[in-house]
C-alpha atoms as a PDB file:
ATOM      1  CA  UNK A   1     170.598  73.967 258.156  1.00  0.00           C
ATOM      2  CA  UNK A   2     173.993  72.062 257.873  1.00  0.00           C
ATOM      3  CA  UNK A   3     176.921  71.847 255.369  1.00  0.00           C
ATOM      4  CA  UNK A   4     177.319  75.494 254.628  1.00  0.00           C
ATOM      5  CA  UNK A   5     173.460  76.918 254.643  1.00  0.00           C
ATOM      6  CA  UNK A   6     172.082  74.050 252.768  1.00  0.00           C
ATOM      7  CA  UNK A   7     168.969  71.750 253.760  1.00  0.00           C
ATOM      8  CA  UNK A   8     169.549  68.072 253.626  1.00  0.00           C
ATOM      9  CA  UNK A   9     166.799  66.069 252.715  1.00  0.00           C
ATOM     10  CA  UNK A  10     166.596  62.354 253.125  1.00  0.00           C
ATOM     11  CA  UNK A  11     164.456  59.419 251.732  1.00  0.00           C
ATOM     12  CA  UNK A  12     162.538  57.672 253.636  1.00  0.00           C
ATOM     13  CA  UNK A  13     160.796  54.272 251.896  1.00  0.00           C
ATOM     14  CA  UNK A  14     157.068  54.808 252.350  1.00  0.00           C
ATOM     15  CA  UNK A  15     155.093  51.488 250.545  1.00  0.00           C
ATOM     16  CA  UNK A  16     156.470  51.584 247.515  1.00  0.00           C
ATOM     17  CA  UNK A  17     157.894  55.061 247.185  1.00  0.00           C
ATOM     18  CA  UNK A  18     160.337  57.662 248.619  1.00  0.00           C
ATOM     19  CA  UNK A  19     159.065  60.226 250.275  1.00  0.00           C
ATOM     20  CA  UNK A  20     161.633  63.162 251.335  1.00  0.00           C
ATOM     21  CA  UNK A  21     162.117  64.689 254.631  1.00  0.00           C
ATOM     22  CA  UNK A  22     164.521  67.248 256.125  1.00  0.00           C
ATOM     23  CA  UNK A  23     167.534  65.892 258.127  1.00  0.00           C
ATOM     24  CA  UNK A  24     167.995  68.043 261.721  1.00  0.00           C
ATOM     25  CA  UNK A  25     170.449  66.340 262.933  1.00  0.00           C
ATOM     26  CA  UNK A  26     170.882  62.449 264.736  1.00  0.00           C
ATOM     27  CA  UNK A  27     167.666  62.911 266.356  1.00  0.00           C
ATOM     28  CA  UNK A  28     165.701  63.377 263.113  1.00  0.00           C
ATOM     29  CA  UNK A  29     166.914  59.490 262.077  1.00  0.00           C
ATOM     30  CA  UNK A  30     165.356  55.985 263.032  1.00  0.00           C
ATOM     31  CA  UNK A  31     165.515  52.648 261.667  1.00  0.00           C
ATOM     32  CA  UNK A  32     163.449  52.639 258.685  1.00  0.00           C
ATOM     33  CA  UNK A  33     160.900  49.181 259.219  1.00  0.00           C
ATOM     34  CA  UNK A  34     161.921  48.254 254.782  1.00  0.00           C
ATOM     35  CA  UNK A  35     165.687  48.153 254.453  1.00  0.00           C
ATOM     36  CA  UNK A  36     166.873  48.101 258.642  1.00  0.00           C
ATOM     37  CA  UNK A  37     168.596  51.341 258.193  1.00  0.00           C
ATOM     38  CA  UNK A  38     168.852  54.503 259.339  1.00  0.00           C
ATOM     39  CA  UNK A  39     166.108  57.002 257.709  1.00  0.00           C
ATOM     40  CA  UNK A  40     165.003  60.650 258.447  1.00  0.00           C
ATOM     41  CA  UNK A  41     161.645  61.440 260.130  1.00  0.00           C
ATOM     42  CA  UNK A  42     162.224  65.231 259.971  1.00  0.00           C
ATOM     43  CA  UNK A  43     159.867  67.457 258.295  1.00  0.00           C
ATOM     44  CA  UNK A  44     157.923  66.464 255.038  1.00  0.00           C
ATOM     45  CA  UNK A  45     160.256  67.800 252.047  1.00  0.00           C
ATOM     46  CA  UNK A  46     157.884  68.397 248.855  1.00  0.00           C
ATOM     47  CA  UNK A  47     159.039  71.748 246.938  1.00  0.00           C
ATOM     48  CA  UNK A  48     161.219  68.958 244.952  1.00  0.00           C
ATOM     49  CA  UNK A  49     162.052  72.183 242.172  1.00  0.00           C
ATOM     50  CA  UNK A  50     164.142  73.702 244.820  1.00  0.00           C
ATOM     51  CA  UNK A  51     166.630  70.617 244.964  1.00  0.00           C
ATOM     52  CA  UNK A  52     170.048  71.481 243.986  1.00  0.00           C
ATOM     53  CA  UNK A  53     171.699  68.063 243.537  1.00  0.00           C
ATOM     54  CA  UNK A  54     170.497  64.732 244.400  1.00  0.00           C
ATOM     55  CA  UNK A  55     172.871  62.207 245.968  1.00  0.00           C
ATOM     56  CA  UNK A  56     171.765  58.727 244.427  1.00  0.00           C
ATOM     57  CA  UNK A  57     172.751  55.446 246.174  1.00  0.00           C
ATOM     58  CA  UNK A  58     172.937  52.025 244.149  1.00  0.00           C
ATOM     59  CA  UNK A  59     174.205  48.523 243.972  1.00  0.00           C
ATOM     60  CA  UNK A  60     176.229  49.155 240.377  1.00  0.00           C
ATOM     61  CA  UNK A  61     177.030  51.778 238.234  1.00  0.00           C
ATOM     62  CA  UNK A  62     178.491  52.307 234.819  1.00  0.00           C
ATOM     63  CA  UNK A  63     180.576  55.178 233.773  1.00  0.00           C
ATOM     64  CA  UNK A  64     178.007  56.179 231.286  1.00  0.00           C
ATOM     65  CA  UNK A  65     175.743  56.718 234.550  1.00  0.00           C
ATOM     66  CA  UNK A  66     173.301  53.716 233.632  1.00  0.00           C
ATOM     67  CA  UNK A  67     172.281  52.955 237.677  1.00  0.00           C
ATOM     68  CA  UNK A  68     171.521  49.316 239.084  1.00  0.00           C
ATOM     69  CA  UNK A  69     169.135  49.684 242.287  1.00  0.00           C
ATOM     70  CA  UNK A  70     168.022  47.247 244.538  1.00  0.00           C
ATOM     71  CA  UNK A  71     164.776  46.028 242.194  1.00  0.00           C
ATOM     72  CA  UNK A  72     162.051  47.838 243.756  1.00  0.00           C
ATOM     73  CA  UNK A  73     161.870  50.877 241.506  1.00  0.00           C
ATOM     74  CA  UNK A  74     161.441  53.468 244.459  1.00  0.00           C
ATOM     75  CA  UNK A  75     164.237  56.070 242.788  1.00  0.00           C
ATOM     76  CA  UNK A  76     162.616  55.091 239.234  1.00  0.00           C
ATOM     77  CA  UNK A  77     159.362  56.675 240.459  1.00  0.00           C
ATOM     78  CA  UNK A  78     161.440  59.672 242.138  1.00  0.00           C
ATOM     79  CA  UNK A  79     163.771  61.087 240.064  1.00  0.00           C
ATOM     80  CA  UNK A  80     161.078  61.936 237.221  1.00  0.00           C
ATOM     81  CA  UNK A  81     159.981  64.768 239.887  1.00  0.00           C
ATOM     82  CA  UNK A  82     163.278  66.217 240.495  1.00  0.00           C
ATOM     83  CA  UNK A  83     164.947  68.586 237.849  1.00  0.00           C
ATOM     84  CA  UNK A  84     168.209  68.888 239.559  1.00  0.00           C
ATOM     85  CA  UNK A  85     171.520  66.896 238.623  1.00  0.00           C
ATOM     86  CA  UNK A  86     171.876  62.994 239.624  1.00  0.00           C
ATOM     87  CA  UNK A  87     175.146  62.251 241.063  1.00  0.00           C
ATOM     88  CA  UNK A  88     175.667  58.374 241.745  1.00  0.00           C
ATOM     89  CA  UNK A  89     177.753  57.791 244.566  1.00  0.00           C
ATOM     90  CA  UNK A  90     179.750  54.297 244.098  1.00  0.00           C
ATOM     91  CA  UNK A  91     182.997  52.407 245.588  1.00  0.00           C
ATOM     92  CA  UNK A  92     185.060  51.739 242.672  1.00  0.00           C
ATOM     93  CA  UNK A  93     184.152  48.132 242.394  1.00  0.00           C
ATOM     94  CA  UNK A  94     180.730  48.830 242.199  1.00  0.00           C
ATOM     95  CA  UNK A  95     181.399  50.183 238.893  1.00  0.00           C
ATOM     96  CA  UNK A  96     180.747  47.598 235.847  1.00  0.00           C
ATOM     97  CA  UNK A  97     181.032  47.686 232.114  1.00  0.00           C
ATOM     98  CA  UNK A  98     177.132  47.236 231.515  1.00  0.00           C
ATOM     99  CA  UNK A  99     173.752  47.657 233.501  1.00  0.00           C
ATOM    100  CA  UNK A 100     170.734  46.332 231.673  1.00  0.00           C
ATOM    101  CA  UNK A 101     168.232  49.388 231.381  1.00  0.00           C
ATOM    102  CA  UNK A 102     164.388  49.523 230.733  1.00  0.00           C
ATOM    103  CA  UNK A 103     162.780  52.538 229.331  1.00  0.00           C
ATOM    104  CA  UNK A 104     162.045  53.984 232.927  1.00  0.00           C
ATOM    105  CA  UNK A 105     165.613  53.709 234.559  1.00  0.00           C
ATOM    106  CA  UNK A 106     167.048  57.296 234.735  1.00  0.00           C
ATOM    107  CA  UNK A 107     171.084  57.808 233.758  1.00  0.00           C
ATOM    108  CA  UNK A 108     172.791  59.746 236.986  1.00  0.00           C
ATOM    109  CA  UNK A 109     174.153  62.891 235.584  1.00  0.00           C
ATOM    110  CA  UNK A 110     177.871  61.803 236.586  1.00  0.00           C
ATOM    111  CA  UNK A 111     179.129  58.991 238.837  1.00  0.00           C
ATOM    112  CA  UNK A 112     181.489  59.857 241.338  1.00  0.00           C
ATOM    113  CA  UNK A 113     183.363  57.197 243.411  1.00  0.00           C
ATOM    114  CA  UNK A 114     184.783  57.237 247.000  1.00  0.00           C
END
């Protein structure tokens, strides 16, 4: 358990989806073999209606919370499981006027930038 009693759970690209797993601590990470970066091998996650809050990465983001990944639609096929809010985390130029969307892309709940 970390950041005040709640389980982290991380993605981890498996083929061509995410699965989740439960982050305890350094040791839990390796380098994932799809993107070259750090991934969690902790536990299998699956009671996805217990999520609080989902932390979504991406490449761009628009303040209207349209989301541009990297192509691969691995958080397209997530998110549809998950009933909790989508917060898009973004630098500040990462955020553009307009993101092309298909039917299937799913609008983050808010954007926040760092």
């Amino acid at each position: 358990m970390y950041a005040q009693g709640k389980t982290i759970i991380l993605p981890t690209v498996s083929g061509e989806d995410l699965t989740l797993h439960i982050y305890e601590g350094e040791s839990s990470l390796a380098t994932g073999t799809s993107y070259g970066i750090q991934e969690s091998i902790g536990p299998l996650f699956t009671d996805y209606a217990s999520i609080d809050l989902a932390l979504i990465p991406g490449m761009a983001f628009t303040l209207m919370g349209d989301r541009l990944g990297r192509g691969k639609g691995h958080y397209d096929r997530l998110l549809p499981r998950l009933s909790c809010p989508f917060i898009g985390l973004a630098f500040p130029f990462q955020i553009v006027p307009h993101i092309p969307t298909e039917k299937h892309d799913i609008r983050m709940t808010d954007v926040v930038t760092v």
